[in-house]
C-alpha atoms as a PDB file:
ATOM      1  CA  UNK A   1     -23.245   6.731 -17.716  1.00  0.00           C
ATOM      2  CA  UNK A   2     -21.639   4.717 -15.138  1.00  0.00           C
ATOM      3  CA  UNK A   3     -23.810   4.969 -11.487  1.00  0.00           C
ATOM      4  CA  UNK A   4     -21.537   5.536  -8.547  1.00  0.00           C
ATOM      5  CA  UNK A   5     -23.947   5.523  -5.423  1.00  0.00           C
ATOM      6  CA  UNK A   6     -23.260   3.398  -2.552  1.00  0.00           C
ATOM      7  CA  UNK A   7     -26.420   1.325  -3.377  1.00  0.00           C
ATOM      8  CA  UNK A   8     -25.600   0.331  -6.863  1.00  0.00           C
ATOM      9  CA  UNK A   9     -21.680  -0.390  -5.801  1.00  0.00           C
ATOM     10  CA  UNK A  10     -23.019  -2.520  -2.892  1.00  0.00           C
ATOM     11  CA  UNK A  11     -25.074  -4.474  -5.138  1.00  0.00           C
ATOM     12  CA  UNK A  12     -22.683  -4.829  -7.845  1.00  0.00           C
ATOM     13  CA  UNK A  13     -20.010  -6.521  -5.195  1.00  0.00           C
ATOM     14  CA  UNK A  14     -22.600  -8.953  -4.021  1.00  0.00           C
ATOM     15  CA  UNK A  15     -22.997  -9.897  -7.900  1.00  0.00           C
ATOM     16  CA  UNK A  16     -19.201  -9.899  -8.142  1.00  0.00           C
ATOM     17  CA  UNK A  17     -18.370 -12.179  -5.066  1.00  0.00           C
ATOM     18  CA  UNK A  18     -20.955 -14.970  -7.242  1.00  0.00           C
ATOM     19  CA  UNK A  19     -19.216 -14.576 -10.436  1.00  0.00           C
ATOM     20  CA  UNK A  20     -15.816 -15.001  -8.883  1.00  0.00           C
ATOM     21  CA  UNK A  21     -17.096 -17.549  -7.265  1.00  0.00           C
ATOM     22  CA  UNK A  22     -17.859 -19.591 -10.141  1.00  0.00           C
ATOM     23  CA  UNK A  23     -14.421 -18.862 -12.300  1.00  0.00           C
ATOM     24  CA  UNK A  24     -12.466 -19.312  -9.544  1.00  0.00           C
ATOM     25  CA  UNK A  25     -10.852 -22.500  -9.517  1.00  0.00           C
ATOM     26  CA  UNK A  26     -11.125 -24.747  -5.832  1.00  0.00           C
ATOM     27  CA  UNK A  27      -8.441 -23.656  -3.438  1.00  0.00           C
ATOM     28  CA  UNK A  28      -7.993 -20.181  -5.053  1.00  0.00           C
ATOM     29  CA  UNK A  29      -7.815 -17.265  -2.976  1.00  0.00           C
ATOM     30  CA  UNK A  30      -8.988 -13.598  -4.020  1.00  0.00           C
ATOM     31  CA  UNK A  31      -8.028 -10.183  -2.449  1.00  0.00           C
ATOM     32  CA  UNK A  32     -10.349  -8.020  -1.342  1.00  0.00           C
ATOM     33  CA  UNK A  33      -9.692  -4.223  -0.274  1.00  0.00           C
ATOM     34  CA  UNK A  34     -12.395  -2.165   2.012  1.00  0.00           C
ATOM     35  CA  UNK A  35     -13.108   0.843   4.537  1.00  0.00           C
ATOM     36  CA  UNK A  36     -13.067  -0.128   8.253  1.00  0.00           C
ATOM     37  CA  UNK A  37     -16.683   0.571   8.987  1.00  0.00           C
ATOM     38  CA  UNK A  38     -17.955  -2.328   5.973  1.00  0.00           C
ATOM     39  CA  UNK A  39     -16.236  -4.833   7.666  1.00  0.00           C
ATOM     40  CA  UNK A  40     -18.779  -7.151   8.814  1.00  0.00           C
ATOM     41  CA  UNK A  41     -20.558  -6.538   5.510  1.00  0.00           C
ATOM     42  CA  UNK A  42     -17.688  -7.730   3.470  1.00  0.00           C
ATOM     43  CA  UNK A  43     -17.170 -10.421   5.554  1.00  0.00           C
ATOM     44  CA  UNK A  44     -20.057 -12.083   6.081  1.00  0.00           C
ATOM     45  CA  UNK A  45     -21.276 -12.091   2.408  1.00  0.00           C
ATOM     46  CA  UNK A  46     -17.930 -13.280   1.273  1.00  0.00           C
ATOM     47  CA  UNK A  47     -18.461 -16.116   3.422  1.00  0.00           C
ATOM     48  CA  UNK A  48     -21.729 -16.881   1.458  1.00  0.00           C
ATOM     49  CA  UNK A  49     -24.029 -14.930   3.941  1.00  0.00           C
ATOM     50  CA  UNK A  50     -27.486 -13.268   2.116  1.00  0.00           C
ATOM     51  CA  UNK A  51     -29.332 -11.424   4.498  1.00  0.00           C
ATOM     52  CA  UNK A  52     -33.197 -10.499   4.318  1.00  0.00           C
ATOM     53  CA  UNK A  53     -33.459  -7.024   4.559  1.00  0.00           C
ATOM     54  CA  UNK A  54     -37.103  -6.773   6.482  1.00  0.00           C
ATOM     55  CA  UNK A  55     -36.644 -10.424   8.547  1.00  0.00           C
ATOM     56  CA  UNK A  56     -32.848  -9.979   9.012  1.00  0.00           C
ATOM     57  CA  UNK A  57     -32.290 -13.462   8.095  1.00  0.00           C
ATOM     58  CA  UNK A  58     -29.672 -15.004   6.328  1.00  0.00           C
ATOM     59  CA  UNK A  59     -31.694 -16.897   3.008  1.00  0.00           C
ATOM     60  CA  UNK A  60     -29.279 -19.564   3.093  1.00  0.00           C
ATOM     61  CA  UNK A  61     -28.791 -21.072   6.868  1.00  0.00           C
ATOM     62  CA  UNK A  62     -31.388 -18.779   8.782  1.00  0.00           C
ATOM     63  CA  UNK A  63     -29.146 -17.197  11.141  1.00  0.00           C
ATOM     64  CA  UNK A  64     -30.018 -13.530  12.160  1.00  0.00           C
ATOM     65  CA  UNK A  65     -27.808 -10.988  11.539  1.00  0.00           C
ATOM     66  CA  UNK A  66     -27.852  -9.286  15.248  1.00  0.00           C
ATOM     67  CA  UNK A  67     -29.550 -12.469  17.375  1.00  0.00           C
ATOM     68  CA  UNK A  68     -27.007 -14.649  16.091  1.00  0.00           C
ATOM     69  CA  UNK A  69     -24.097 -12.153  15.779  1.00  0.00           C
ATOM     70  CA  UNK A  70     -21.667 -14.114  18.236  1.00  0.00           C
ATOM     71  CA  UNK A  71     -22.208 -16.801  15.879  1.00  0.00           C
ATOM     72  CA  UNK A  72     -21.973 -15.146  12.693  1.00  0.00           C
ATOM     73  CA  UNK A  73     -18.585 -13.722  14.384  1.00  0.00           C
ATOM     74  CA  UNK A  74     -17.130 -16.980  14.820  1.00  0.00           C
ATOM     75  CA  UNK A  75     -18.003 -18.922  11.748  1.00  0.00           C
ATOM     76  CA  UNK A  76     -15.933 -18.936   8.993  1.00  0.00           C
ATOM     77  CA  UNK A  77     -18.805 -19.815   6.539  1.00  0.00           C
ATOM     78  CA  UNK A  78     -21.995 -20.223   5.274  1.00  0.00           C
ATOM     79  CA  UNK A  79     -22.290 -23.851   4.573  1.00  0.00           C
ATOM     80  CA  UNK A  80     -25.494 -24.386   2.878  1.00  0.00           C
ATOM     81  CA  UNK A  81     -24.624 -20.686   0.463  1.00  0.00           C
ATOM     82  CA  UNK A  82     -23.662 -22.105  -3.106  1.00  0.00           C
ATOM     83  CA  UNK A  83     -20.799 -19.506  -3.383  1.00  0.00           C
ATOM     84  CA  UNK A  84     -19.035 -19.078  -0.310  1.00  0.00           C
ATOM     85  CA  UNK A  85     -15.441 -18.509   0.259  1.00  0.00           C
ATOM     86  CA  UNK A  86     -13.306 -18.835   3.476  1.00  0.00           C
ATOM     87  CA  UNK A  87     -12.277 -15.729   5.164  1.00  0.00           C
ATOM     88  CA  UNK A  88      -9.742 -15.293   7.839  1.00  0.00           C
ATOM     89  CA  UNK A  89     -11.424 -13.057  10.171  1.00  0.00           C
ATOM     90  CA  UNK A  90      -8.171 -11.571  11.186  1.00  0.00           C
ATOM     91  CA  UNK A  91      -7.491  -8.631   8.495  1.00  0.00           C
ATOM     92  CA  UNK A  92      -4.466  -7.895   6.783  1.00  0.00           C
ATOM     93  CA  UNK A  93      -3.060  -4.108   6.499  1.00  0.00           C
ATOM     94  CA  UNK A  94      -0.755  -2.225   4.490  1.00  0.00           C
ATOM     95  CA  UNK A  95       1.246   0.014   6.065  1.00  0.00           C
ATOM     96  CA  UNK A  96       2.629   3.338   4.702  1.00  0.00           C
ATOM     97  CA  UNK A  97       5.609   4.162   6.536  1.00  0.00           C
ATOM     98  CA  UNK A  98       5.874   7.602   4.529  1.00  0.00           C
ATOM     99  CA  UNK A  99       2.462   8.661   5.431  1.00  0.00           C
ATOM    100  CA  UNK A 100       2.864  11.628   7.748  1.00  0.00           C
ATOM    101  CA  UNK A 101      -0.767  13.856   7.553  1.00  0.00           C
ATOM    102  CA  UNK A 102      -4.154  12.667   6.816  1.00  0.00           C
ATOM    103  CA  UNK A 103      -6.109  15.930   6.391  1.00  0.00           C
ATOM    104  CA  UNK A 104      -8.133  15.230   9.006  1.00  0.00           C
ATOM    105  CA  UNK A 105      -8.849  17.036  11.757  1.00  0.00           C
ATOM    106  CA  UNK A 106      -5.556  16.704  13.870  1.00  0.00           C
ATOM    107  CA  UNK A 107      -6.796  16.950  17.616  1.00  0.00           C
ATOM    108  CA  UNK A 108      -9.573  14.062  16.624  1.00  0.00           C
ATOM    109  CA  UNK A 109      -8.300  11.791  14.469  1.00  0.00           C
ATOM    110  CA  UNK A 110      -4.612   9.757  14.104  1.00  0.00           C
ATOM    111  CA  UNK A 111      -2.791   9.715  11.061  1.00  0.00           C
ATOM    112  CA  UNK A 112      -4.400   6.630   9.214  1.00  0.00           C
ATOM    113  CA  UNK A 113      -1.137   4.554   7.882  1.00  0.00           C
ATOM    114  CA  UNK A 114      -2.923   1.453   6.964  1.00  0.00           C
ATOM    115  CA  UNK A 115      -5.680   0.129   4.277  1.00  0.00           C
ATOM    116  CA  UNK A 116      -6.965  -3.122   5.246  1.00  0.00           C
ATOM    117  CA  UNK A 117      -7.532  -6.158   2.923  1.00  0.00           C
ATOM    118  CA  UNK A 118      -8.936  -9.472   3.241  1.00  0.00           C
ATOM    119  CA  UNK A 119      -7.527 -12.719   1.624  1.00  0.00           C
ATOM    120  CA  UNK A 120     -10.411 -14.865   1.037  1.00  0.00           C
ATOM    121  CA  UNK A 121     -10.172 -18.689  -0.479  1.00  0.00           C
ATOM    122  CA  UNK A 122     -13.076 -20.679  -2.517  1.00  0.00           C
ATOM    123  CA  UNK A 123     -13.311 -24.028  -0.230  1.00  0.00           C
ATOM    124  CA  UNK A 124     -15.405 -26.344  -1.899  1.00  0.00           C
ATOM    125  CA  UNK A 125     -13.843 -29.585  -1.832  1.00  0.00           C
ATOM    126  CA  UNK A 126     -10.385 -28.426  -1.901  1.00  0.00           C
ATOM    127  CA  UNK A 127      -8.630 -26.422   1.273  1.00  0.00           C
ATOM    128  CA  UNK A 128      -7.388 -23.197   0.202  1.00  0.00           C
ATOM    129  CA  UNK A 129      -3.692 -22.839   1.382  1.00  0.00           C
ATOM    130  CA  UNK A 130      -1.032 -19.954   1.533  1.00  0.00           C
ATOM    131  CA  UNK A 131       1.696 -20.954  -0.201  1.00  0.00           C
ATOM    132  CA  UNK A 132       4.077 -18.810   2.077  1.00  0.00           C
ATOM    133  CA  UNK A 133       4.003 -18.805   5.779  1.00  0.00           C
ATOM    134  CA  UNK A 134       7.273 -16.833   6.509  1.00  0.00           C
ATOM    135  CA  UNK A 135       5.212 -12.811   7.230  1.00  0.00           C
ATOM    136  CA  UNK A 136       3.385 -10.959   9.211  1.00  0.00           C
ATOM    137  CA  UNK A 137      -0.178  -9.506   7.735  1.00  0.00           C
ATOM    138  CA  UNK A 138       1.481  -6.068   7.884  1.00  0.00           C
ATOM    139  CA  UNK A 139       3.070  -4.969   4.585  1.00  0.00           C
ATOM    140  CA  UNK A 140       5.101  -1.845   4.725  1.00  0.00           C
ATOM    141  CA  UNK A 141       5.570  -0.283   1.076  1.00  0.00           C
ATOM    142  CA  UNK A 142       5.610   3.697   0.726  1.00  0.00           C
ATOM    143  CA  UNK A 143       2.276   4.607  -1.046  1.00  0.00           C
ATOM    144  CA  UNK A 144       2.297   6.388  -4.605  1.00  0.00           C
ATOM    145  CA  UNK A 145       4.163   9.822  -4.685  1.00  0.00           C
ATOM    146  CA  UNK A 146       0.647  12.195  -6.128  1.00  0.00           C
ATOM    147  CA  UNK A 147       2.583  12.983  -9.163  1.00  0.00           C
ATOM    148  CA  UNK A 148       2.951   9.752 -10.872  1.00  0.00           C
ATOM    149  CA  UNK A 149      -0.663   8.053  -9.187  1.00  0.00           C
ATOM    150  CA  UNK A 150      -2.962   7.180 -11.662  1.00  0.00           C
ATOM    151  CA  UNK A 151      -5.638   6.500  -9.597  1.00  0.00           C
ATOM    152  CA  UNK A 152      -7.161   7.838  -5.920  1.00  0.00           C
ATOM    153  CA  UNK A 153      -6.336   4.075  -4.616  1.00  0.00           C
ATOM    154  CA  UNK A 154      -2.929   3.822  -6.542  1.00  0.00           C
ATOM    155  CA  UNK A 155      -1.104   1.010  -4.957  1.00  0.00           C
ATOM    156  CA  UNK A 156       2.224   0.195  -5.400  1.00  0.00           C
ATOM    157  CA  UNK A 157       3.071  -2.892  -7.761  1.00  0.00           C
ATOM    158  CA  UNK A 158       5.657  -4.080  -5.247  1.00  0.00           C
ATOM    159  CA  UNK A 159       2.928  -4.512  -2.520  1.00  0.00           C
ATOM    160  CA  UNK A 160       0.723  -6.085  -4.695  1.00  0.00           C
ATOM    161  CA  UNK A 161       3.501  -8.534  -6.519  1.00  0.00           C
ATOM    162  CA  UNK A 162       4.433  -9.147  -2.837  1.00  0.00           C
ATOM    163  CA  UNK A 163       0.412 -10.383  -1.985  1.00  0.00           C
ATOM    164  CA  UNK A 164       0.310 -12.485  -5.507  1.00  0.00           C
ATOM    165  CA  UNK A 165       3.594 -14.371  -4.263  1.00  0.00           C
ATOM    166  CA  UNK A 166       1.680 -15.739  -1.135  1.00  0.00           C
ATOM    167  CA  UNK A 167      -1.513 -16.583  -3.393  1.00  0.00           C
ATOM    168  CA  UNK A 168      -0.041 -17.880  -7.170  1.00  0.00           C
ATOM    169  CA  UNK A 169       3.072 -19.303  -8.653  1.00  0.00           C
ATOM    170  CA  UNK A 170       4.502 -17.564 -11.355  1.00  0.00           C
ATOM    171  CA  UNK A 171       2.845 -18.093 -14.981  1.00  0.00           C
ATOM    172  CA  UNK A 172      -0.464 -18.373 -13.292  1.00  0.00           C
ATOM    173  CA  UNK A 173      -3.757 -16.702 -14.000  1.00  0.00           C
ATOM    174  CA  UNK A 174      -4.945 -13.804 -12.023  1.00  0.00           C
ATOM    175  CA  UNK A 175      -8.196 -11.059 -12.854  1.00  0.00           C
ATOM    176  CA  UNK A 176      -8.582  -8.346 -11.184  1.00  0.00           C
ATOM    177  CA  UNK A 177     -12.928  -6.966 -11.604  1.00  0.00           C
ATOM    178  CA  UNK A 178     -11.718  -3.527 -11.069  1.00  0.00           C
ATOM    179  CA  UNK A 179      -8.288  -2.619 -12.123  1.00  0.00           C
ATOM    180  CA  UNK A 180      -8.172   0.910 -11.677  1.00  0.00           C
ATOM    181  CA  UNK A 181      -4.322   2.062 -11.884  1.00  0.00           C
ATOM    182  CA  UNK A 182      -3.201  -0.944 -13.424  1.00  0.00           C
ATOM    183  CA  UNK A 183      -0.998  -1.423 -10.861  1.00  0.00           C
ATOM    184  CA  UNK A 184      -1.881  -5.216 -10.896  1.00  0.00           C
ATOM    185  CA  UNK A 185      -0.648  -5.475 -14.318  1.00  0.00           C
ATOM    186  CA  UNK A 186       2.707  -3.956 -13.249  1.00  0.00           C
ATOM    187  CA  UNK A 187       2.835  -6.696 -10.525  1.00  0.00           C
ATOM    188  CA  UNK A 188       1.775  -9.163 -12.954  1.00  0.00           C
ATOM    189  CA  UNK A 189       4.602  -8.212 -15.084  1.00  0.00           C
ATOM    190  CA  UNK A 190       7.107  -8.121 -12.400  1.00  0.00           C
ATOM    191  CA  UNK A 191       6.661 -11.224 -10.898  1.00  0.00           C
ATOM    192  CA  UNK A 192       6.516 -13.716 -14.156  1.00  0.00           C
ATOM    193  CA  UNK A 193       2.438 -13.576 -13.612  1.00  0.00           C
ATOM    194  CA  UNK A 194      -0.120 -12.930 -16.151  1.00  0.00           C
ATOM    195  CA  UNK A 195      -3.582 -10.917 -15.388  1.00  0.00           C
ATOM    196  CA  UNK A 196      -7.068 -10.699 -16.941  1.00  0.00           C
ATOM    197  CA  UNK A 197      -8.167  -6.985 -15.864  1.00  0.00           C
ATOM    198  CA  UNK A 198     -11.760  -5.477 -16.159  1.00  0.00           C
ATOM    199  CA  UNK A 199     -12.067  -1.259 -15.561  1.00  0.00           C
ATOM    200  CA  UNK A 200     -15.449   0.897 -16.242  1.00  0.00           C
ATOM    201  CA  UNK A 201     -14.470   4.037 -15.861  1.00  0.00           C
ATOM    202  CA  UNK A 202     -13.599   5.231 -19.348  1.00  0.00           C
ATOM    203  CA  UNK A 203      -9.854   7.275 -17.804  1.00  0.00           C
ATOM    204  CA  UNK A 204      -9.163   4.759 -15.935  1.00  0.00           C
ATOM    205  CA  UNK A 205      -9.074   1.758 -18.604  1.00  0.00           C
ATOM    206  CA  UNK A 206      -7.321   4.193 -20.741  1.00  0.00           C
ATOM    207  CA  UNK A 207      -4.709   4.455 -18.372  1.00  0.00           C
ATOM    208  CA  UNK A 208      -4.794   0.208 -17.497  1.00  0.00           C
ATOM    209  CA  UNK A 209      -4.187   0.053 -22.012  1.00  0.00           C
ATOM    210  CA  UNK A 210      -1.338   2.340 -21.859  1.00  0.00           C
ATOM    211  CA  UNK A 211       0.510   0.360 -18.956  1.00  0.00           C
ATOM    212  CA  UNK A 212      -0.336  -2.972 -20.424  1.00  0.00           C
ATOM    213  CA  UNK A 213       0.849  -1.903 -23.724  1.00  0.00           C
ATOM    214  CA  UNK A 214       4.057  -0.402 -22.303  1.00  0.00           C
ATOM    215  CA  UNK A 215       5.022  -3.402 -20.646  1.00  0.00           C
ATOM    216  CA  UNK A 216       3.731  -5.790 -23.477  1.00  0.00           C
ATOM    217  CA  UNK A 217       5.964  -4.034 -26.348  1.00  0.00           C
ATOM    218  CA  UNK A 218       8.920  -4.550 -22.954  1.00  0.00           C
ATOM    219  CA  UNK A 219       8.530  -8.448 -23.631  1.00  0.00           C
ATOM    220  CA  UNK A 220       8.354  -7.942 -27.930  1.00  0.00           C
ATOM    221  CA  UNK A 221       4.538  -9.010 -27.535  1.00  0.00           C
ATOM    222  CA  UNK A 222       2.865  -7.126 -30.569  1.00  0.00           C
ATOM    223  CA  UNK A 223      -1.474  -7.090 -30.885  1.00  0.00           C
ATOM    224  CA  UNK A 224      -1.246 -10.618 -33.035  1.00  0.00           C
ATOM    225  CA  UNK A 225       0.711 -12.007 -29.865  1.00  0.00           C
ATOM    226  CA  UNK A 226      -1.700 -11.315 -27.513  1.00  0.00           C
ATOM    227  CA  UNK A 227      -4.478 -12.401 -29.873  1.00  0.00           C
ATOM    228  CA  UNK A 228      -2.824 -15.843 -30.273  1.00  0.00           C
ATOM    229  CA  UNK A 229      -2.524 -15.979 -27.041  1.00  0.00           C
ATOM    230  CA  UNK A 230      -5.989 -15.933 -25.934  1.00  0.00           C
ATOM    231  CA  UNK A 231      -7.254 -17.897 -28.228  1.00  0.00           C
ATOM    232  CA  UNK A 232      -4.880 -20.988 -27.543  1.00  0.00           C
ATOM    233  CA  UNK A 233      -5.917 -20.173 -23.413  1.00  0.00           C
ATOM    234  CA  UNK A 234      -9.711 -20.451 -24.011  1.00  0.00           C
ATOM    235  CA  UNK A 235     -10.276 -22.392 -27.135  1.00  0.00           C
ATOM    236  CA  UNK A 236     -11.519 -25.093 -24.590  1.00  0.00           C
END
């Protein structure tokens, strides 16, 4: 059975951010979703930060995680970390412009229209770069009506092809670690991209099959297609 605490999905992003880390190729960029209140986690262990839990150290450069937090605010990374990516500080959101109730309590709490995201690059020797300039980091796209959303975080392809066009050209390689609607592969699709995609949760990879398989048998590309395929990619 899969585990679905917060300690075991903590842990497995820390493991996740490394193994990125190492596929990645220099000057990539990766996207990375979260909830308001873990930003300072994701943040500063994308950068390449590893804190101690008893001595509150980072193992890496030694800075403390609340003596040196005006530090730690202001630095992009963690030099001496051997994975460590560079992190605009300054988050990206979508927006949902149809969102109109929340189901929270209404005298307390505003109508949340945005998710936030962080675009993250792997600076080793090369400098990650956008290769658009001409937005904002607000994306408005109308979230996924409940009767057609595969998953609790459906997002629309047309968001997500719209994020891939400021990180990739088309015919790259993308993965996604935890693909959950398969919405990636629809943006994939759409925007003359291709995808790698990883889901554990048994419905949910069901569901990423039938969408890739739908929009393989789209392009005419059969099981012995794909199979060629991959082996010409990785036969390195």
């Amino acid at each position: 059975p899969i585990q679905v605490d917060h300690e075991y999905a903590m842990g497995l992003m820390l493991e996740m951010f490394g193994e990125i880390w190492r596929v990645l190729r220099d000057g990539g960029w990766i996207v990375v979703w979260y909830t308001p209140v873990h930003y300072d986690w994701v943040r500063l262990n994308l950068q390449g930060h590893r804190f101690d839990s008893e001595s509150g150290l980072c193992l890496f450069c030694e800075k403390h995680i609340l003596r040196d937090r005006i530090w730690l605010a202001n630095n992009y990374s963690c030099v001496r970390s051997p994975f460590r990516f560079w992190v605009n500080p300054y988050p990206n959101h979508w927006r949902k412009p149809d969102r109109v109730a929340d189901g929270h309590e209404i005298q307390r709490f505003l109508t949340k229209e945005t998710e936030p995201f962080f675009l993250a690059g792997k600076q080793d020797a090369t400098t990650p770069i956008l290769l658009r300039s001409d937005r904002g980091n607000v994306f408005d796209f109308n979230s996924v009506p409940p009767e057609v959303r595969r998953h609790v975080h459906h997002k629309p392809w047309g968001l997500l092809a719209e994020i891939l066009s400021l990180i990739s050209v088309p015919g790259s390689l993308g993965g996604d670690a935890g693909a959950g609607s398969g919405s990636i592969i629809e943006a994939a699709y759409g925007s003359q991209r291709k995808v790698i995609v990883a889901e554990m949760d048994e419905e949910y990879h069901e569901a990423c099959l039938n969408v890739a398989t739908t929009l393989l048998r789209k392009k005419g590309w059969g099981p012995d297609s794909v199979v060629s395929w991959l082996k010409t990619k990785f036969s390195r």
